[in-house]
Protein backbone atom coordinates (compact mmCIF):
# COMPACT_ATOMS: atom_id res chain seq x y z
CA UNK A 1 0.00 0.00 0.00
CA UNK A 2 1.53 3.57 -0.83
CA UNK A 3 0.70 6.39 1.42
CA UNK A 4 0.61 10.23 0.79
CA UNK A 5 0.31 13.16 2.05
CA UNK A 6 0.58 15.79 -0.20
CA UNK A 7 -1.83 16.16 -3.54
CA UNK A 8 0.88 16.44 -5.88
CA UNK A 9 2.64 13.22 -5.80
CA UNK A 10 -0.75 10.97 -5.07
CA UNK A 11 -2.19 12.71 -8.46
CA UNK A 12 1.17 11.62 -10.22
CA UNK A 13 0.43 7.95 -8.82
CA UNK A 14 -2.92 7.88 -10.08
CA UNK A 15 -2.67 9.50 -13.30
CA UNK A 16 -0.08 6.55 -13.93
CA UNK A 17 -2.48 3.90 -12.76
CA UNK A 18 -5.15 5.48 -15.38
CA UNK A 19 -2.53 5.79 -17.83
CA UNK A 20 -1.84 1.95 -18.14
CA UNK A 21 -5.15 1.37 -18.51
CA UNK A 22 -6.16 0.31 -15.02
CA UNK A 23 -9.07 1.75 -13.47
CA UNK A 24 -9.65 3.44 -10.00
CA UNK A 25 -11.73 2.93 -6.83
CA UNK A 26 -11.95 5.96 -4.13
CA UNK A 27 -13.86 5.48 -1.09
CA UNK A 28 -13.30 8.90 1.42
CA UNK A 29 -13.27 8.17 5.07
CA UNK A 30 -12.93 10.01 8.14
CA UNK A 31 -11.01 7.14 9.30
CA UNK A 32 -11.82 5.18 12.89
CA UNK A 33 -12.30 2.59 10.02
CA UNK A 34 -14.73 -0.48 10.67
CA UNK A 35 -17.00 -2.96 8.24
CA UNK A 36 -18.92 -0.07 7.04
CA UNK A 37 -15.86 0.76 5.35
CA UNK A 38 -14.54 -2.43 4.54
CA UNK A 39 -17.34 -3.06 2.63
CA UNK A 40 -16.89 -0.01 0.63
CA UNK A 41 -13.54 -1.13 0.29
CA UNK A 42 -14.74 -4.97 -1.02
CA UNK A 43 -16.90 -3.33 -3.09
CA UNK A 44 -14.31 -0.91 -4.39
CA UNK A 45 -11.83 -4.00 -5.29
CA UNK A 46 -14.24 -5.89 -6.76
CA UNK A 47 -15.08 -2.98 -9.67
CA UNK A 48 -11.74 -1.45 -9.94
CA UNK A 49 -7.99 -2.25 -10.41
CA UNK A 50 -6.77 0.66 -7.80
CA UNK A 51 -8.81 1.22 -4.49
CA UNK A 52 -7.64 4.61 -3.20
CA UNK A 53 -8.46 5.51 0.19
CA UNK A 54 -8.67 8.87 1.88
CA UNK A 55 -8.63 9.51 5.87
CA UNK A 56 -9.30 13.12 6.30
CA UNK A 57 -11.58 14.44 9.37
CA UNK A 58 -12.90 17.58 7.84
CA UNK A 59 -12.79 20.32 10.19
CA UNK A 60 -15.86 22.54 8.00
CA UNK A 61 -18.36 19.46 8.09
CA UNK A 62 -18.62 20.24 12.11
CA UNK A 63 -20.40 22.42 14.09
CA UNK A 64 -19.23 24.62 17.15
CA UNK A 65 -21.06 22.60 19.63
CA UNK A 66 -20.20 18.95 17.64
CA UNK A 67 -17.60 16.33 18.44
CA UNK A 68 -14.90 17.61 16.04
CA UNK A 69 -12.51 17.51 19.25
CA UNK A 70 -13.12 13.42 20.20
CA UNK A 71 -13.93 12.09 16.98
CA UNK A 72 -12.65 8.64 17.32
CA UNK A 73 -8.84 8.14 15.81
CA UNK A 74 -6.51 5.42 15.80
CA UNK A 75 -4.38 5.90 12.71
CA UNK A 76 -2.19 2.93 13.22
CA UNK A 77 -5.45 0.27 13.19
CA UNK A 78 -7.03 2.39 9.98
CA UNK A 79 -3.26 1.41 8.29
CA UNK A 80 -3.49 -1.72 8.99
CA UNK A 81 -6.92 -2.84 8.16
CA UNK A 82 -6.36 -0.53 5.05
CA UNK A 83 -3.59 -2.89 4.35
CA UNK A 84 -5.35 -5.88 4.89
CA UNK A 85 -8.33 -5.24 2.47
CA UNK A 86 -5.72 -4.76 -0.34
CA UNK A 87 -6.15 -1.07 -0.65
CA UNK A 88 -3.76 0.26 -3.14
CA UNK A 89 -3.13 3.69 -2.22
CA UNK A 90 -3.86 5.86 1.25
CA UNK A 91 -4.51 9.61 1.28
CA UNK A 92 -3.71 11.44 4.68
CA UNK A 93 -3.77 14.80 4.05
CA UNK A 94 -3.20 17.65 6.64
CA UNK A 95 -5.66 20.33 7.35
CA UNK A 96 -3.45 22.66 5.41
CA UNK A 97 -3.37 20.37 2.44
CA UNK A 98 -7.13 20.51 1.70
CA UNK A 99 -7.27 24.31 2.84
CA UNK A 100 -4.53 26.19 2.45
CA UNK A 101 -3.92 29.58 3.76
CA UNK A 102 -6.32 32.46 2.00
CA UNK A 103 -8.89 29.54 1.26
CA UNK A 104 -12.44 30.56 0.79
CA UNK A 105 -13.90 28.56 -1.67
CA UNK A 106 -17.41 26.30 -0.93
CA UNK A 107 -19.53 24.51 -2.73
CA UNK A 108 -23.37 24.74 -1.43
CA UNK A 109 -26.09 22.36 -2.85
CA UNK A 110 -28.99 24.17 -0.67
CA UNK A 111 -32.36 23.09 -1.52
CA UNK A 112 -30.84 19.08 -0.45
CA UNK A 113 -28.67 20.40 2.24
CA UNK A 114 -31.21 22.39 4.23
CA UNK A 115 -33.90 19.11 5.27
CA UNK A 116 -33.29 16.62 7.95
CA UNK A 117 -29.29 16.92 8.99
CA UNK A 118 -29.28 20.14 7.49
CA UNK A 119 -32.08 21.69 9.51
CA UNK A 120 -30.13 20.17 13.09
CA UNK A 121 -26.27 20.57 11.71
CA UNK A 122 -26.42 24.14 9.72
CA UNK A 123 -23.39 24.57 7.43
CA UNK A 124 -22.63 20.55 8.01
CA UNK A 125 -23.48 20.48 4.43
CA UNK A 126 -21.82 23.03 2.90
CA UNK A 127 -18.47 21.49 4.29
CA UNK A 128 -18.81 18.11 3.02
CA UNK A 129 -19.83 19.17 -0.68
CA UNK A 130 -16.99 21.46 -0.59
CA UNK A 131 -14.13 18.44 0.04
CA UNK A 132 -16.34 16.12 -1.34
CA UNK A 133 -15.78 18.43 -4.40
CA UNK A 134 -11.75 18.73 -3.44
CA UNK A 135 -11.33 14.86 -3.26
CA UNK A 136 -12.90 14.23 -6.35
CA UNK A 137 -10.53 16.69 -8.08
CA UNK A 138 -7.43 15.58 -6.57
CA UNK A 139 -8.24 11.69 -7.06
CA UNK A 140 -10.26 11.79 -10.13
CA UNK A 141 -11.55 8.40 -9.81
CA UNK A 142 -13.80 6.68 -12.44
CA UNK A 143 -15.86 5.47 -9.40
CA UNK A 144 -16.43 6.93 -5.70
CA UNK A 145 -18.52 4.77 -2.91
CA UNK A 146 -20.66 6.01 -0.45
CA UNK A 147 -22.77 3.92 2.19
CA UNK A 148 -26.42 4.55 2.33
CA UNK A 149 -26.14 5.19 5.95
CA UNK A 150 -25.79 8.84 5.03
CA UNK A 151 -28.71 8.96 2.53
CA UNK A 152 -28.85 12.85 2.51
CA UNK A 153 -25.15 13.16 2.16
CA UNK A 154 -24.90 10.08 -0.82
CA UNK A 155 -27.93 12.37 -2.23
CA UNK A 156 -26.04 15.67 -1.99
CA UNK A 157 -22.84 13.94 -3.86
CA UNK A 158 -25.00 12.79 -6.52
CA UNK A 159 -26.48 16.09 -7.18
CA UNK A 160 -23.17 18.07 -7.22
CA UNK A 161 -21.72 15.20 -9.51
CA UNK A 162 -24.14 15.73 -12.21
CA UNK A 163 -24.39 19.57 -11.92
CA UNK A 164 -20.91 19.96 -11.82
CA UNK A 165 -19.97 17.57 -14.47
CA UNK A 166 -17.38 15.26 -12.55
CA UNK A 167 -16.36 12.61 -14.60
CA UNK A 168 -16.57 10.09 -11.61
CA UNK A 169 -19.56 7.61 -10.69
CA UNK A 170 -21.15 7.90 -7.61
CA UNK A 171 -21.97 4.29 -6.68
CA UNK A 172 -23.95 3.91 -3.08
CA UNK A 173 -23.35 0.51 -0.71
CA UNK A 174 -26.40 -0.70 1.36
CA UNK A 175 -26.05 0.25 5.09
CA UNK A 176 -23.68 -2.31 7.14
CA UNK A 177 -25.40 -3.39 10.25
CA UNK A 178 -23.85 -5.18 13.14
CA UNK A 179 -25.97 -8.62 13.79
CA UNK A 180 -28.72 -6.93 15.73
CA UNK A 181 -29.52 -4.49 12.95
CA UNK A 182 -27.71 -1.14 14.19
CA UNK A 183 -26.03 0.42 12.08
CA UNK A 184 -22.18 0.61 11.74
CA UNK A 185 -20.58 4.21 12.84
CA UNK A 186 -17.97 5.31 14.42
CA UNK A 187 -19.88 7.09 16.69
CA UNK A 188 -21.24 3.60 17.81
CA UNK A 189 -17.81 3.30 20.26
CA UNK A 190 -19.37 6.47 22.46
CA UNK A 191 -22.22 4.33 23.65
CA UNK A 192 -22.10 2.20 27.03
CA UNK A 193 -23.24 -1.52 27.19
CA UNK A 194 -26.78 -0.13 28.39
CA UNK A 195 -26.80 2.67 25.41
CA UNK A 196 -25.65 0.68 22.92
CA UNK A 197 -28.28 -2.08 23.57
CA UNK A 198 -30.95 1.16 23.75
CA UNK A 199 -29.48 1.97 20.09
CA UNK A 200 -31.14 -0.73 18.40
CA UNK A 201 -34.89 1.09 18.58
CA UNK A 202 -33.93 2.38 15.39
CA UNK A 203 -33.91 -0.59 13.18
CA UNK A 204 -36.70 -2.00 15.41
CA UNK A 205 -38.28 1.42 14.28
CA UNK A 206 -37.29 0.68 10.52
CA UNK A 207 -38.62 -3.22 10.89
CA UNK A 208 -41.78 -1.55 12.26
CA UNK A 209 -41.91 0.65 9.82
CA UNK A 210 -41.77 -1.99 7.03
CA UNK A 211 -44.27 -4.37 8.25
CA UNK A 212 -46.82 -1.30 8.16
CA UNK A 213 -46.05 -0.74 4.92
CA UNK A 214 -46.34 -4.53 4.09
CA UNK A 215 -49.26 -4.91 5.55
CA UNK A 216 -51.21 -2.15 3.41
CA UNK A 217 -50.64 0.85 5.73
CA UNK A 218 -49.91 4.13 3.53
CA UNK A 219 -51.08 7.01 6.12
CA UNK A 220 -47.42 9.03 6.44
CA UNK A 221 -48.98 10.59 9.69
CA UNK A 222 -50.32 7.70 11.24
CA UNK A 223 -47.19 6.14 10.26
CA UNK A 224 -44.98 9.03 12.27
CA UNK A 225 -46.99 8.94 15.34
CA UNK A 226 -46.93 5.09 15.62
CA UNK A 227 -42.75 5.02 15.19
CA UNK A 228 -42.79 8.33 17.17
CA UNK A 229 -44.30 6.63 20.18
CA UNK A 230 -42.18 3.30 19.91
CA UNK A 231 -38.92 5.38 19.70
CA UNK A 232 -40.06 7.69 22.67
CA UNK A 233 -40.72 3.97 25.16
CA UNK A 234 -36.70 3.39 25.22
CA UNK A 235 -34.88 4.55 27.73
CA UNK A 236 -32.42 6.94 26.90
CA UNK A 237 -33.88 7.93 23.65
CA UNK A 238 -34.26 11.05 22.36
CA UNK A 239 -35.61 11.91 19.20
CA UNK A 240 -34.64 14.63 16.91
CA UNK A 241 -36.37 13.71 14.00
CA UNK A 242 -38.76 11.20 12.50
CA UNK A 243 -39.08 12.10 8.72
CA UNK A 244 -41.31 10.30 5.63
CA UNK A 245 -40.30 12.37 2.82
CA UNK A 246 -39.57 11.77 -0.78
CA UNK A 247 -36.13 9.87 -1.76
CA UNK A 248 -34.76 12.22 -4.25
CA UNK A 249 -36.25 15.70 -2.88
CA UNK A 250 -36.32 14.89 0.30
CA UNK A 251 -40.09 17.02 0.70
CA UNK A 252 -42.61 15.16 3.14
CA UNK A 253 -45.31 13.17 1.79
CA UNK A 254 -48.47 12.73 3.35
CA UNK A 255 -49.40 9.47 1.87
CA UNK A 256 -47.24 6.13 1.11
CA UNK A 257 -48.91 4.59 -1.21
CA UNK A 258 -48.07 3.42 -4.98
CA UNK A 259 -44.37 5.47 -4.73
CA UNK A 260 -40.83 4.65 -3.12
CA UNK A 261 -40.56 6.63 0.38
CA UNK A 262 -37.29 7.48 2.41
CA UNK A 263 -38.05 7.02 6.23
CA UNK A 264 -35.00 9.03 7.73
CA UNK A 265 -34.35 8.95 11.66
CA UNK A 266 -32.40 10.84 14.20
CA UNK A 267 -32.22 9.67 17.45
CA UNK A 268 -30.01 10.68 20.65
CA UNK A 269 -28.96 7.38 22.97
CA UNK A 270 -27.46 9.50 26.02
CA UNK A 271 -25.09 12.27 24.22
CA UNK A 272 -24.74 9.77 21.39
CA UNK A 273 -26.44 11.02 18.18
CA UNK A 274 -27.28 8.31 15.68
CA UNK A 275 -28.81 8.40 12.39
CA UNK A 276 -30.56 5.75 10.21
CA UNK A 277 -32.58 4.84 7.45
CA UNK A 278 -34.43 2.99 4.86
CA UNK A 279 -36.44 2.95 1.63
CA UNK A 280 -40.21 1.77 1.95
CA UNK A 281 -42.09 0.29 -0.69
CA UNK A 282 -45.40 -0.90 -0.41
CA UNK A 283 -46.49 -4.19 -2.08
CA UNK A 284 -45.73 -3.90 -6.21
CA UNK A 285 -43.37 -1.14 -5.57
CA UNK A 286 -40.03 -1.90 -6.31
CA UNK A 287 -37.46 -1.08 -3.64
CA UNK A 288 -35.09 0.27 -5.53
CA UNK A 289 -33.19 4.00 -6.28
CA UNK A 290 -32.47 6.03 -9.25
CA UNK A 291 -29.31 4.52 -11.02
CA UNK A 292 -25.49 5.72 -9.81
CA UNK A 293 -24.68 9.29 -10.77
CA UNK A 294 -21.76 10.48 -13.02
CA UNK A 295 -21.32 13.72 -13.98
């Protein structure tokens, strides 16, 4: 596996690998790496010659009052399991590498960014579309992999794929769950034994949401209340949003029925904030997205 640091020399390593012929994986991280990623990574591998990975933890994608200051790290395990799943090349770029003195450039996709996370996180957006839009450049992948953990952000990278014709495919990777359905974060190490086993409300939300769905149910706000009231039983729970809305504009819809619908959740477990969700189709629908985006 080579490593980098600098944009220079990793866009020399790539543009050979493209050069020969070869094509190229890129899956960004934020490192604290775990199977969410790996399977990004499989994925990656099993479409592409190269796999380039980057671990960056952008500073602009946080908040004042967020956990920019404890995000999880532990460089030394991200090499190694890096190394393990046969990545080819490892970006790990400095804060001064992605913005240099006298930067001031963003990229804003507003009318996707401003719903759900965007309405909780303001500006959270902004910074990931901007070195979303940075990474892209410096890599210039023919494919880029996003989990569908982060619907609204995979939705976002789409969007500023196509409008600002990058010649890379945005390809998104169903959610990894552990074995009792939560899904796979980083975030997941902050909970205790008690909060962690509180955590899984939201895929017994999602299950419960799906077997209303199933069973002919297609009232969005009879829907809400019933998840709303099963989320608000577990201890430690805190909800911050329960949202029905439509998968590629992400406006609510009041009724279910005949059409694909995004259920989106945000839920607190103690101090933890976790996020989750799924596509619901009710019987003949298929449940399935748009194709993969390339600008």
């Amino acid at each position: 596996m080579r490593t980098f640091q600098k944009v220079g020399p990793l866009r020399a390593f790539v543009r050979g690998i493209r050069a020969e012929g070869r094509s190229v994986g890129f899956v960004p991280t934020m490192g604290a790496l775990h199977e969410g990623h790996i399977s990004l990574f499989r994925r990656a591998k099993s479409d592409c010659d190269l796999v380039v990975v980057s671990i960056f933890v952008n500073p602009k994608q946080f908040g004042p009052n967020e956990d920019l200051d404890r995000y999880p790290t532990d460089i030394q395990r991200d090499l190694q399991i890096a190394s393990n799943e046969s990545v080819g090349a490892l970006f790990q770029p400095d804060v001064d590498e992605i913005y240099p003195a006298g930067f001031q450039t963003v990229v804003d996709v507003p009318a996707l960014s401003t719903p759900l996370e965007g309405a909780h996180r303001p500006g959270h957006f902004q910074g990931v579309a901007t070195v979303v839009t940075k990474l892209l450049n410096i890599v210039r992948a023919d494919r880029v992999y996003f989990g569908q953990k982060d619907y609204q952000q995979l939705l976002i990278v789409e969007r500023l794929v196509r409008d600002l014709n990058i010649a890379t495919e945005v390809v998104s990777v169903p959610t990894a769950r552990d074995e009792d359905g939560l899904a796979l974060s980083s975030r997941n190490v902050y909970l205790s034994p008690t909060e962690r086993s509180s955590a899984t409300i939201l895929f017994r939300a999602i299950r419960a949401a799906e077997d209303y769905v199933e069973s002919g149910g297609c009232n969005s706000a009879d829907l809400h209340a019933k998840l709303t009231e099963l989320i608000s039983q577990e201890p430690g729970a805190s909800i911050e949003y329960v949202a029905l809305v439509d998968p590629e504009e992400l406006s609510p819809v009041d009724s279910l029925e005949g059409r694909l619908t995004l259920l989106a959740l945000a839920v607190r477990i103690g101090k933890t904030r976790l996020i989750d969700n799924t596509l619901l189709a009710p019987p003949g629908v298929p449940k399935a997205r748009h194709r993969n985006s390339r600008g």
